[in-house]
N, C-alpha and C. Protein backbone atom coordinates (compact mmCIF):
# COMPACT_ATOMS: atom_id res chain seq x y z
N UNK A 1 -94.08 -50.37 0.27
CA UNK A 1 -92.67 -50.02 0.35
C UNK A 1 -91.88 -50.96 -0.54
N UNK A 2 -90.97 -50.54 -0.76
CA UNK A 2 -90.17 -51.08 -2.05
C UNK A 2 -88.81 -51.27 -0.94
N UNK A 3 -87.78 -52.12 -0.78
CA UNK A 3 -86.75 -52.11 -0.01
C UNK A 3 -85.98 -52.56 -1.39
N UNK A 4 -85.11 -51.97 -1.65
CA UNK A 4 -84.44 -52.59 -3.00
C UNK A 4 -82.97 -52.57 -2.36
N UNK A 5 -81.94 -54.12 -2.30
CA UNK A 5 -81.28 -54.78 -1.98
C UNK A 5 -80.31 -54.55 -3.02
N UNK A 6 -79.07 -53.73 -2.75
CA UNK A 6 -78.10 -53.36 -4.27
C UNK A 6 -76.63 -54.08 -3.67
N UNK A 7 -76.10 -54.66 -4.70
CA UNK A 7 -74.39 -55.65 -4.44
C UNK A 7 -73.97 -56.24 -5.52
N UNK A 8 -72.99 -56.45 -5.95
CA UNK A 8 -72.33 -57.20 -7.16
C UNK A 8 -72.58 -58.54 -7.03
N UNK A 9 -72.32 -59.21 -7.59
CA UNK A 9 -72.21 -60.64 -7.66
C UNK A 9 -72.03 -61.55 -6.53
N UNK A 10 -72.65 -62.34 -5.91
CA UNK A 10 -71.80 -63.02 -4.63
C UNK A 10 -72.32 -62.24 -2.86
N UNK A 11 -72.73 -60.74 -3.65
CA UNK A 11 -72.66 -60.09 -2.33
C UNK A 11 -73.61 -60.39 -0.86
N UNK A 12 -74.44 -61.27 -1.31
CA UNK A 12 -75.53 -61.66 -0.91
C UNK A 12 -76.92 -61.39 -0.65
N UNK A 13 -76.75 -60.55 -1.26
CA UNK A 13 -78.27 -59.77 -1.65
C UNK A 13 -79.46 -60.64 -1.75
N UNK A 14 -79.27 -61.83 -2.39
CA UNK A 14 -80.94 -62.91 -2.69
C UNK A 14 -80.81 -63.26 -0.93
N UNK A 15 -79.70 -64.01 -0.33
CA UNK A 15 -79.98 -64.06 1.16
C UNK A 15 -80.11 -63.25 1.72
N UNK A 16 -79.86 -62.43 1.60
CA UNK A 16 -80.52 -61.44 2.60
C UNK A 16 -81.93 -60.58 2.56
N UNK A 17 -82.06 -61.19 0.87
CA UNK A 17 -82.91 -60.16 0.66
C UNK A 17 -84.07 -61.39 1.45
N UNK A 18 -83.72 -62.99 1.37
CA UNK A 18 -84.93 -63.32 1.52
C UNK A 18 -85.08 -63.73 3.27
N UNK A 19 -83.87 -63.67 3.75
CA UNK A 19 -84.00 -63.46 5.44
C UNK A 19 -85.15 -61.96 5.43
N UNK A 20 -84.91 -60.97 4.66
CA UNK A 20 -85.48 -59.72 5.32
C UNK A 20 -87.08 -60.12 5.46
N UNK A 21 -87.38 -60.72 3.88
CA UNK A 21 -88.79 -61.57 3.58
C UNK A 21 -89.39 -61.83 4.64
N UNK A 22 -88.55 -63.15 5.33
CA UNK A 22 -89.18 -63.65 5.97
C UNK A 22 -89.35 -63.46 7.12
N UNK A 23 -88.37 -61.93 7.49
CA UNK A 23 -89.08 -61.24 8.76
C UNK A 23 -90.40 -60.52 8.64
N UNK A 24 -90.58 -59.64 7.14
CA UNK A 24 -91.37 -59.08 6.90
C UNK A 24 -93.05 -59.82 6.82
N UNK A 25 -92.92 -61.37 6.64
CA UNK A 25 -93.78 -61.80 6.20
C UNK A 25 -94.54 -62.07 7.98
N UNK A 26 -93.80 -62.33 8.86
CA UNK A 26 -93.86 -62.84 9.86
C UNK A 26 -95.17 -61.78 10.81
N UNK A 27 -94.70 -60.33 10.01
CA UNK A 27 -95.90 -59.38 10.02
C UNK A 27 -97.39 -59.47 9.44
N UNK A 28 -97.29 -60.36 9.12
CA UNK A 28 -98.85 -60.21 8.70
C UNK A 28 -99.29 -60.01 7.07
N UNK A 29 -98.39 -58.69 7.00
CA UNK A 29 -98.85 -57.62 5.66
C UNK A 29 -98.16 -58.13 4.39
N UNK A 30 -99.01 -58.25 3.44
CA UNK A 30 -98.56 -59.31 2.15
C UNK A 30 -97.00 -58.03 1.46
N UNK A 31 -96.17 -59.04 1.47
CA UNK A 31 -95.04 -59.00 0.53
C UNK A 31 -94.39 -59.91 -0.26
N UNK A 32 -93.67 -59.29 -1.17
CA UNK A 32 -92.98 -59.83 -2.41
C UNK A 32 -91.48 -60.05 -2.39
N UNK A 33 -91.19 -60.73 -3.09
CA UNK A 33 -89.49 -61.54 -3.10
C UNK A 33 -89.42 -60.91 -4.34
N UNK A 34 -88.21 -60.30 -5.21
CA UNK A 34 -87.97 -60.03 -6.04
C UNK A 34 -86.75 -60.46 -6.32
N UNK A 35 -85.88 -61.08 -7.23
CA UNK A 35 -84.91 -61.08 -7.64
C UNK A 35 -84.37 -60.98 -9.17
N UNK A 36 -82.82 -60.85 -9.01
CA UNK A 36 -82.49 -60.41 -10.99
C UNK A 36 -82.84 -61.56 -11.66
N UNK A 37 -82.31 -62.57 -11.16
CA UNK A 37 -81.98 -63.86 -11.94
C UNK A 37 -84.00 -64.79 -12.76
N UNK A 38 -84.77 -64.60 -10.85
CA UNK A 38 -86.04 -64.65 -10.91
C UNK A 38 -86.46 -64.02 -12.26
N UNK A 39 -86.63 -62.91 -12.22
CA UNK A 39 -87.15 -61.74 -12.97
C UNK A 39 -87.05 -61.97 -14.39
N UNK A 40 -85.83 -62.53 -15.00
CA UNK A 40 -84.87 -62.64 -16.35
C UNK A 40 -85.70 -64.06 -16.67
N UNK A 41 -85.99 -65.02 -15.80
CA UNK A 41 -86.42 -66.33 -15.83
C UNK A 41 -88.21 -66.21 -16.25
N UNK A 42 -88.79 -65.22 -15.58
CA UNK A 42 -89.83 -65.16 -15.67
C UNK A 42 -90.47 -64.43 -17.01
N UNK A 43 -89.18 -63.61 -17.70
CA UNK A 43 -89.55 -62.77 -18.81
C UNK A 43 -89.13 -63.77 -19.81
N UNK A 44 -88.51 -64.96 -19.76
CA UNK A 44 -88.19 -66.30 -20.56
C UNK A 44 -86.97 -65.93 -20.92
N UNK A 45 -85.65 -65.37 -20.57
CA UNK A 45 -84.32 -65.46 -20.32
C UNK A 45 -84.25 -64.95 -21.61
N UNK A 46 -85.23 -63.31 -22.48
CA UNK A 46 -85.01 -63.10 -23.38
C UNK A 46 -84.08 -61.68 -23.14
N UNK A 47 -82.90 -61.95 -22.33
CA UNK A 47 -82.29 -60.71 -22.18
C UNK A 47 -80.70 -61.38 -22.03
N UNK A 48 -79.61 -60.93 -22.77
CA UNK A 48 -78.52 -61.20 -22.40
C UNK A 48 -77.56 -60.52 -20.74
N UNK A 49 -76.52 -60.29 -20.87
CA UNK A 49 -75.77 -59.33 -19.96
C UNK A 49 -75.06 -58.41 -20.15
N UNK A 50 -75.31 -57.64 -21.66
CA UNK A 50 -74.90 -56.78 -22.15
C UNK A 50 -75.31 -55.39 -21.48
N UNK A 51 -74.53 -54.19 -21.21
CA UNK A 51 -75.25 -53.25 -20.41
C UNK A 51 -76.49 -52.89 -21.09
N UNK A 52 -77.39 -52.87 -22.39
CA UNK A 52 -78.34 -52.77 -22.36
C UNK A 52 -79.33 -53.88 -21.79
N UNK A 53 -79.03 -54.87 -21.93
CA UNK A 53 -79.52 -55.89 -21.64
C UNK A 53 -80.14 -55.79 -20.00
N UNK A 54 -78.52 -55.28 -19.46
CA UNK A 54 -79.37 -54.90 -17.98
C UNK A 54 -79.72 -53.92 -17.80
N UNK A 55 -79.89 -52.91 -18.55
CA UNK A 55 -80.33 -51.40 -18.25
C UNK A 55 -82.10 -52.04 -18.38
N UNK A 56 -82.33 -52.84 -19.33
CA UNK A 56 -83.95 -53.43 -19.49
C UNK A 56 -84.49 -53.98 -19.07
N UNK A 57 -83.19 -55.18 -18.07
CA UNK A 57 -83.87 -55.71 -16.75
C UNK A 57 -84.34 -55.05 -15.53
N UNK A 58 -83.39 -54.22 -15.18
CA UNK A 58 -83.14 -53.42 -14.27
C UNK A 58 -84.61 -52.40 -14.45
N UNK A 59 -85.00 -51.88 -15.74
CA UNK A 59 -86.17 -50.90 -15.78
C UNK A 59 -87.07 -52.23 -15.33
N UNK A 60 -87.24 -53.16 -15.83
CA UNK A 60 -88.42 -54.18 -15.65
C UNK A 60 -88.39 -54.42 -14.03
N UNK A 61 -87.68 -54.64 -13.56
CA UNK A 61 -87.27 -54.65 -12.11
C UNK A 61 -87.88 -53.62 -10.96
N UNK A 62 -87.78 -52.32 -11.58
CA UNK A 62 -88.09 -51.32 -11.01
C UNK A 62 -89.58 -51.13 -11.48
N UNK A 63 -90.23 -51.56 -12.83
CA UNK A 63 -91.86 -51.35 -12.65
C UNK A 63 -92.45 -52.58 -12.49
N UNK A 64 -92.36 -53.38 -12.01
CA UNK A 64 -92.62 -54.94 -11.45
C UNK A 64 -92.63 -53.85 -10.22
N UNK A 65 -91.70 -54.07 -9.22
CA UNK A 65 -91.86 -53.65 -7.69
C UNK A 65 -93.01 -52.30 -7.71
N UNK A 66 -92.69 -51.46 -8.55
CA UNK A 66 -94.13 -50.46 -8.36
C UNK A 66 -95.51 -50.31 -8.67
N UNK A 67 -95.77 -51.39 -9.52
CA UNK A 67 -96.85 -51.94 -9.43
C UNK A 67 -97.40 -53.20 -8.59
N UNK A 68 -96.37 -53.64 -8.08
CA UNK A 68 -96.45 -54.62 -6.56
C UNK A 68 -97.00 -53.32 -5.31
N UNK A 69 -96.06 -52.28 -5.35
CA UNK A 69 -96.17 -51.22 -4.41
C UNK A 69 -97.78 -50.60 -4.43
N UNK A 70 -97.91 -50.17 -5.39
CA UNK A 70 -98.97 -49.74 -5.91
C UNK A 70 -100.37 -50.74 -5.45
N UNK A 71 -100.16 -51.52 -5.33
CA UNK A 71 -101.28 -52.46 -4.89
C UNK A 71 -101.43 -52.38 -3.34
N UNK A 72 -100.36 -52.04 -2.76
CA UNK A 72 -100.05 -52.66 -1.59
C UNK A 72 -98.70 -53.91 -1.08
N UNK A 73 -98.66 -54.05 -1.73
CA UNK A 73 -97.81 -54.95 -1.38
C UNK A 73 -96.23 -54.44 -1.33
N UNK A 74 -95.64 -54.84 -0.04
CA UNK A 74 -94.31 -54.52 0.24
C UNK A 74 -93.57 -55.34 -1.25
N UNK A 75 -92.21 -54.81 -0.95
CA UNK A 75 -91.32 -55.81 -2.12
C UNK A 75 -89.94 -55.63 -1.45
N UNK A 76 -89.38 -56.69 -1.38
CA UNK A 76 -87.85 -57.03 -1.41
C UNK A 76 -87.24 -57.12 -2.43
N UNK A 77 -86.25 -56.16 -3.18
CA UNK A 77 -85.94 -56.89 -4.61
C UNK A 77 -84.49 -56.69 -4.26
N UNK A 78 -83.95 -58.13 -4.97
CA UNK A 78 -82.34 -58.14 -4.67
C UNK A 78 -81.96 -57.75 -5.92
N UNK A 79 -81.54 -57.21 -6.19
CA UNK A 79 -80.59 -56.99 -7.53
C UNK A 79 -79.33 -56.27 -7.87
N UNK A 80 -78.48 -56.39 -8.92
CA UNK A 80 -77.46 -55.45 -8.76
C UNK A 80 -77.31 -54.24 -9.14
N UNK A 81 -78.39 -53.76 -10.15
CA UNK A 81 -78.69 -52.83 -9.87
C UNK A 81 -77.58 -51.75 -10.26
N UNK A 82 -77.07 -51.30 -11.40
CA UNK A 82 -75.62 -50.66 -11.64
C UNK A 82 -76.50 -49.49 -12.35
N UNK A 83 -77.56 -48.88 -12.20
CA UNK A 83 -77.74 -48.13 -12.68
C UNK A 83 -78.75 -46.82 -11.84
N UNK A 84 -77.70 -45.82 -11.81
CA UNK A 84 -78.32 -44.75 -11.20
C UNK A 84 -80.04 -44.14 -11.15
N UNK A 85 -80.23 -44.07 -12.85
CA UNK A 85 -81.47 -44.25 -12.89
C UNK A 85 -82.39 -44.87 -12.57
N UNK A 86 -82.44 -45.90 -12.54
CA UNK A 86 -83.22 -47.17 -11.72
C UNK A 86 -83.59 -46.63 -10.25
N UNK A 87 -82.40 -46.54 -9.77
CA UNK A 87 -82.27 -45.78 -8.14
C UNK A 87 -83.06 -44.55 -8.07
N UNK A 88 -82.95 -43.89 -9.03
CA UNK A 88 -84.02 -42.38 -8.82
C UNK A 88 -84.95 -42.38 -9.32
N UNK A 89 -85.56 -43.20 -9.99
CA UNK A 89 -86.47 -43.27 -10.52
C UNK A 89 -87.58 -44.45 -9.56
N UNK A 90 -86.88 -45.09 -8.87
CA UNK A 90 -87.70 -46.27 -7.89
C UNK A 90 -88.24 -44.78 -6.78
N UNK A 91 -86.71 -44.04 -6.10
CA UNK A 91 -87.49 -43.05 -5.20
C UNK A 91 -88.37 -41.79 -5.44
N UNK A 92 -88.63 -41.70 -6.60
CA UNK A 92 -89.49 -40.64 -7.14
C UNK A 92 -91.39 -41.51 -6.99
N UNK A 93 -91.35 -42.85 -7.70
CA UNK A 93 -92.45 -43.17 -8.18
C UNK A 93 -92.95 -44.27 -7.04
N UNK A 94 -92.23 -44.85 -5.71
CA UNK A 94 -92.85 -45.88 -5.33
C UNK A 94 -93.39 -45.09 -3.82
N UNK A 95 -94.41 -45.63 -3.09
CA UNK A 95 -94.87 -44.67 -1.78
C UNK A 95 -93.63 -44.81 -0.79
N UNK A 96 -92.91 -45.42 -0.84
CA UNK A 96 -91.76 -45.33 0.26
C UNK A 96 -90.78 -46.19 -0.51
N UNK A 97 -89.51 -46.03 -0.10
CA UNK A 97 -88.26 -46.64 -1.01
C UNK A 97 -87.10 -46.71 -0.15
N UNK A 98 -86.21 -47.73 0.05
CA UNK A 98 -85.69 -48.28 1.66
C UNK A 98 -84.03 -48.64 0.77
N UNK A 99 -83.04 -48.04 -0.09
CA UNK A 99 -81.84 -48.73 -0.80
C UNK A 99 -81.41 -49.27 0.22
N UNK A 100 -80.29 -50.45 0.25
CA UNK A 100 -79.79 -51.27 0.64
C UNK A 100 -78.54 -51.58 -0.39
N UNK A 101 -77.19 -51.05 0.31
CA UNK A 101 -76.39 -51.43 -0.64
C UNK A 101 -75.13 -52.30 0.40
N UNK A 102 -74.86 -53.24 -0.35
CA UNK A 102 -73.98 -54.58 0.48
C UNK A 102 -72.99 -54.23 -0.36
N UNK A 103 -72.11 -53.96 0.70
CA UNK A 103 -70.61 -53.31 0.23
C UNK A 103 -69.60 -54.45 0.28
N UNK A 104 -69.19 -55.56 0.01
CA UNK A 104 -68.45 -56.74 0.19
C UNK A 104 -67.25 -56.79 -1.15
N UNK A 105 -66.02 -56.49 -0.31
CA UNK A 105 -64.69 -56.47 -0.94
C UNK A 105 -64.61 -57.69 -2.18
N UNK A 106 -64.09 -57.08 -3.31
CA UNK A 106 -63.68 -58.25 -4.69
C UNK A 106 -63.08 -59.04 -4.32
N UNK A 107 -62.19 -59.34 -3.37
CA UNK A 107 -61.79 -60.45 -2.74
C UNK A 107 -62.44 -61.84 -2.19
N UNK A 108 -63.43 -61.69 -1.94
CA UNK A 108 -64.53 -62.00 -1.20
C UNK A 108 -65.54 -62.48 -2.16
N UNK A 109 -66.02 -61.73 -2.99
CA UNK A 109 -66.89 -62.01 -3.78
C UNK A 109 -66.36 -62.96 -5.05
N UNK A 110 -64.86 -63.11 -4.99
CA UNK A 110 -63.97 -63.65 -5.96
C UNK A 110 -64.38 -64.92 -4.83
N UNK A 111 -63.82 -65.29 -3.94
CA UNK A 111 -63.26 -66.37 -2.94
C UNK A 111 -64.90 -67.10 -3.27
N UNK A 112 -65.69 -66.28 -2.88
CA UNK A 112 -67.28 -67.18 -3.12
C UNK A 112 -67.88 -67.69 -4.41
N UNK A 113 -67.60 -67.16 -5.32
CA UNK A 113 -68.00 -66.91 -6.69
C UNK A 113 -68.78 -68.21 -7.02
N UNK A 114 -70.20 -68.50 -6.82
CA UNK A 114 -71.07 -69.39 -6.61
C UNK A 114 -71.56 -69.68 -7.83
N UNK A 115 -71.26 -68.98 -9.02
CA UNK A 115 -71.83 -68.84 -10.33
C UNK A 115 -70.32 -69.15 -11.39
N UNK A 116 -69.43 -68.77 -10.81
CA UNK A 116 -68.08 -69.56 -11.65
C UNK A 116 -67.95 -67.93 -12.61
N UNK A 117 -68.90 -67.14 -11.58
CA UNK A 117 -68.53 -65.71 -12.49
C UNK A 117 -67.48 -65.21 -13.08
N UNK A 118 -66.94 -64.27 -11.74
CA UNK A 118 -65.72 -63.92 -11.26
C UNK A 118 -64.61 -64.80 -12.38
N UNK A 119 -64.63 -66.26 -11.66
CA UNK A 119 -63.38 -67.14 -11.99
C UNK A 119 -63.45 -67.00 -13.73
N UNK A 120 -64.58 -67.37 -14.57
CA UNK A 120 -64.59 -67.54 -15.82
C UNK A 120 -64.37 -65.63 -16.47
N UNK A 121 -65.01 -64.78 -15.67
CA UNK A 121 -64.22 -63.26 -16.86
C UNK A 121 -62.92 -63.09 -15.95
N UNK A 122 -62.21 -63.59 -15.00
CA UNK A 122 -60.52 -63.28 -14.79
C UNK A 122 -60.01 -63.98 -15.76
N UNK A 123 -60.39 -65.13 -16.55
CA UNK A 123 -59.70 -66.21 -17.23
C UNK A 123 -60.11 -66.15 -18.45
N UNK A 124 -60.73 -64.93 -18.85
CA UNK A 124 -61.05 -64.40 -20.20
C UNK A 124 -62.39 -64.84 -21.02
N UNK A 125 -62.61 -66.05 -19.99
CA UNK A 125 -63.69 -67.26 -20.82
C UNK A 125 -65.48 -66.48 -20.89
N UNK A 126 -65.52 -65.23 -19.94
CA UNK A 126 -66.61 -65.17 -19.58
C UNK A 126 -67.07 -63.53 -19.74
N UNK A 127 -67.23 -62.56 -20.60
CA UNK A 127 -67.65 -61.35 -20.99
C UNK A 127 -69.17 -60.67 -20.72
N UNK A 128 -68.60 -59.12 -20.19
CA UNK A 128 -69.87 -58.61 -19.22
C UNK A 128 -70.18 -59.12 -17.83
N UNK A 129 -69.05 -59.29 -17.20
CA UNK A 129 -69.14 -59.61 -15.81
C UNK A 129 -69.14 -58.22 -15.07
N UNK A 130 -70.21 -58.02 -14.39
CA UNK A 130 -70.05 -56.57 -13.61
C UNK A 130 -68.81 -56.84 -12.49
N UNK A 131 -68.19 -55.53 -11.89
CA UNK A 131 -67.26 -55.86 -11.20
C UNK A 131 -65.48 -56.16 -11.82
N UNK A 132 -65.60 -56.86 -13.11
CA UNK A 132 -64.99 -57.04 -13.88
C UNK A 132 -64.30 -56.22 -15.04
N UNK A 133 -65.66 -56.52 -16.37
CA UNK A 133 -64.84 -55.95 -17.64
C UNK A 133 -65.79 -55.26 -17.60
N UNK A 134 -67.04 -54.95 -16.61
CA UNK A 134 -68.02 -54.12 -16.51
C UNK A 134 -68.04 -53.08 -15.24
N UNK A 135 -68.50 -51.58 -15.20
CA UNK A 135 -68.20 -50.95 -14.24
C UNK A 135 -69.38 -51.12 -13.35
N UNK A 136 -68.92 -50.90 -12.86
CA UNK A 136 -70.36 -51.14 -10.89
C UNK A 136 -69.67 -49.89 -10.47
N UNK A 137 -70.54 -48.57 -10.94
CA UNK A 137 -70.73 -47.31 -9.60
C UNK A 137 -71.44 -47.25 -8.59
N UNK A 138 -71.15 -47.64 -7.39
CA UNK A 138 -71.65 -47.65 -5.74
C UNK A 138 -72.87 -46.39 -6.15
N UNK A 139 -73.89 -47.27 -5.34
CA UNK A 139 -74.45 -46.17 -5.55
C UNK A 139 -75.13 -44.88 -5.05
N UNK A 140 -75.63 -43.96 -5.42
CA UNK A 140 -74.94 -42.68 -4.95
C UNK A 140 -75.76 -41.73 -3.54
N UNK A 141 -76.78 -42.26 -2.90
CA UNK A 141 -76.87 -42.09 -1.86
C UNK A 141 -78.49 -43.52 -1.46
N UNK A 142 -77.43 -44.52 -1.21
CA UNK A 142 -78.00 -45.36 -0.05
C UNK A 142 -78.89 -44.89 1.11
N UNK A 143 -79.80 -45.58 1.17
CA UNK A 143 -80.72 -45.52 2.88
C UNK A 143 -79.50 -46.08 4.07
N UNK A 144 -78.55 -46.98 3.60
CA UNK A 144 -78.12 -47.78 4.66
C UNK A 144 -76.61 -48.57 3.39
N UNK A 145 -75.92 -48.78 4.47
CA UNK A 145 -74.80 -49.19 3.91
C UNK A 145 -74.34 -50.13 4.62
N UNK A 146 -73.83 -51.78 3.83
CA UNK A 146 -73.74 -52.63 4.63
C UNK A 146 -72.40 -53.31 4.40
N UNK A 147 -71.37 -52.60 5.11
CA UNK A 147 -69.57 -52.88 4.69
C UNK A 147 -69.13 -54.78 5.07
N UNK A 148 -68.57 -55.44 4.42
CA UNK A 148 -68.31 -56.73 4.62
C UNK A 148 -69.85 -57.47 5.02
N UNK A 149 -69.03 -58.39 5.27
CA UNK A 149 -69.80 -59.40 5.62
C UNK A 149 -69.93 -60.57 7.19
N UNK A 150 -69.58 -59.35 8.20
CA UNK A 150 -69.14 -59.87 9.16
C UNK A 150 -70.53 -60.44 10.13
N UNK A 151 -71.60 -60.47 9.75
CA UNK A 151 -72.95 -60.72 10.40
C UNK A 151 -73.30 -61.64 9.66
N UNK A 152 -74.30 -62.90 9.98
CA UNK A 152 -75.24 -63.85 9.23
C UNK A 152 -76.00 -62.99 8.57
N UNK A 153 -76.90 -63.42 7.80
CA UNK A 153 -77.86 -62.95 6.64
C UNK A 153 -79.45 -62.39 7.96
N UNK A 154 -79.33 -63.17 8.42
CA UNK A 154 -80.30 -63.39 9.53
C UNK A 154 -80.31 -62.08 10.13
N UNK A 155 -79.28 -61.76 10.80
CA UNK A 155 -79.17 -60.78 11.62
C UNK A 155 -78.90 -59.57 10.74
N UNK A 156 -78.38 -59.63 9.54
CA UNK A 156 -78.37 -58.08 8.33
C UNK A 156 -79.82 -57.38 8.03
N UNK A 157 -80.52 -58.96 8.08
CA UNK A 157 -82.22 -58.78 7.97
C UNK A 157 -82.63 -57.27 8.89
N UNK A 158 -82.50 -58.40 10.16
CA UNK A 158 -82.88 -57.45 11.44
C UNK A 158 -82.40 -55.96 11.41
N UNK A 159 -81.34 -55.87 11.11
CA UNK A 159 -80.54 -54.62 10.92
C UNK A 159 -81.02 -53.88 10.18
N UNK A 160 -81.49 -54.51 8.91
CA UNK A 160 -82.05 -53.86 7.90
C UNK A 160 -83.39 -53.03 8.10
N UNK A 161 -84.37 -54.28 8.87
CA UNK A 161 -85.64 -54.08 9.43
C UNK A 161 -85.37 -53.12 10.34
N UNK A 162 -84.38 -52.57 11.42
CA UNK A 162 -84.89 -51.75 12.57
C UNK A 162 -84.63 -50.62 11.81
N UNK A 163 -83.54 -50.17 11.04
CA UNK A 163 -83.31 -48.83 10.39
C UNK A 163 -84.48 -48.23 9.28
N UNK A 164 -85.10 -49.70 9.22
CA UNK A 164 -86.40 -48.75 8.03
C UNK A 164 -87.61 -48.35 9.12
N UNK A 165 -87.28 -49.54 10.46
CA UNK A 165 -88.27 -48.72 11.32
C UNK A 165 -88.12 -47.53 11.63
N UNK A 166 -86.82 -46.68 11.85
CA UNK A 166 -86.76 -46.02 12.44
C UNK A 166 -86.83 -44.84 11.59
N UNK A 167 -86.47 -44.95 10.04
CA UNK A 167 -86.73 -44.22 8.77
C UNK A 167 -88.30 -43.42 8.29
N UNK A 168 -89.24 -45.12 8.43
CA UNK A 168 -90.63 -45.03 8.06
C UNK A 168 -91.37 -45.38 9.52
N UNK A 169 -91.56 -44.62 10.53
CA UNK A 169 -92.13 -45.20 11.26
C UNK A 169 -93.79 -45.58 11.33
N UNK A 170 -94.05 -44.69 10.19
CA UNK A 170 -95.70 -44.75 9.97
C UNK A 170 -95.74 -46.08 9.30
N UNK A 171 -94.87 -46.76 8.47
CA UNK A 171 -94.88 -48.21 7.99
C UNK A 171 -94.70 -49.00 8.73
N UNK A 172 -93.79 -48.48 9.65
CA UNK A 172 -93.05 -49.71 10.89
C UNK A 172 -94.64 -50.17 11.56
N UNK A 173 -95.50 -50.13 11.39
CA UNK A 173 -96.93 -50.03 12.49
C UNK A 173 -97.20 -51.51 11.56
N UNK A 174 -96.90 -51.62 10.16
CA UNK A 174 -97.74 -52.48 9.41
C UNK A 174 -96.82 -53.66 9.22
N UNK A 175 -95.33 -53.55 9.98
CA UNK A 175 -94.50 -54.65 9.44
C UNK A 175 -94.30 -55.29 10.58
């Protein structure tokens, strides 16, 4: 199963994605951590943030997790993920596919801005900020939708985990 973790900047997607981890791991059955930043690091940071740039991460993203899938192995991948294709193309090709999209107001994601994102493209200094001078279309039919941020990461996990039980229950046996 592929659970792919979708949010802008800030939204908390790597925490949560890696609370979900470490419920999943707690099962027994081998899974994977995936993230954007990971992913870009591991291909040697030969990709800018230009929308092609992430249209190439984003494909790498999506056949990394299906050949994780493909083996067996679950995957958590946090990413942001602004591209529709990516999304239909993960639920066409992986044995089960779980979206996760963290809906958390620009306000919010401004107030946190842990990367000096946000603050540096409002102040002109910083170009190709999704959310920004870049468009982020929500995307277009989610497994699960996760509005604010009014729960710990901990407990979004859980949340996350009972709705794919109740989605995949023939998987729920192995997690």
């Amino acid at each position: 199963m592929v659970i792919w973790i979708i949010g802008l900047a800030g939204a908390g997607k790597t925490t949560v994605g890696r609370a979900l981890h470490a419920l999943l791991q707690q099962g027994g059955s081998p899974v994977a951590f995936l993230d954007g930043d990971h992913v870009r690091e591991m291909m040697d940071n030969d990709l800018s943030h230009t929308l092609e740039d992430r249209r190439k991460n984003g494909r790498r993203m999506s056949r990394i997790c299906h050949y994780l899938d493909s083996q067996g192995i679950d995957v958590v991948c946090a990413t942001l993920s602004q591209f529709d294709e990516h999304q239909s193309w993960n639920r066409a090709n992986n044995s089960r596919y779980f979206e996760v999209y963290l809906d958390v107001p620009m306000e919010v994601l401004v107030a946190r801005d842990q990367k000096g994102l946000y603050s540096g493209a409002l102040a002109g200094k910083i170009k190709d900020v999704v959310g920004v001078d870049m468009s982020f279309p929500p995307p277009k039919n989610p497994d699960m939708v996760i509005r604010g941020t009014e729960d710990t990461p901990d407990v979004t996990a859980q949340h996350i985990l009972t709705k794919i039980r109740r989605k995949h229950p023939d998987w729920a046996q192995r997690a």
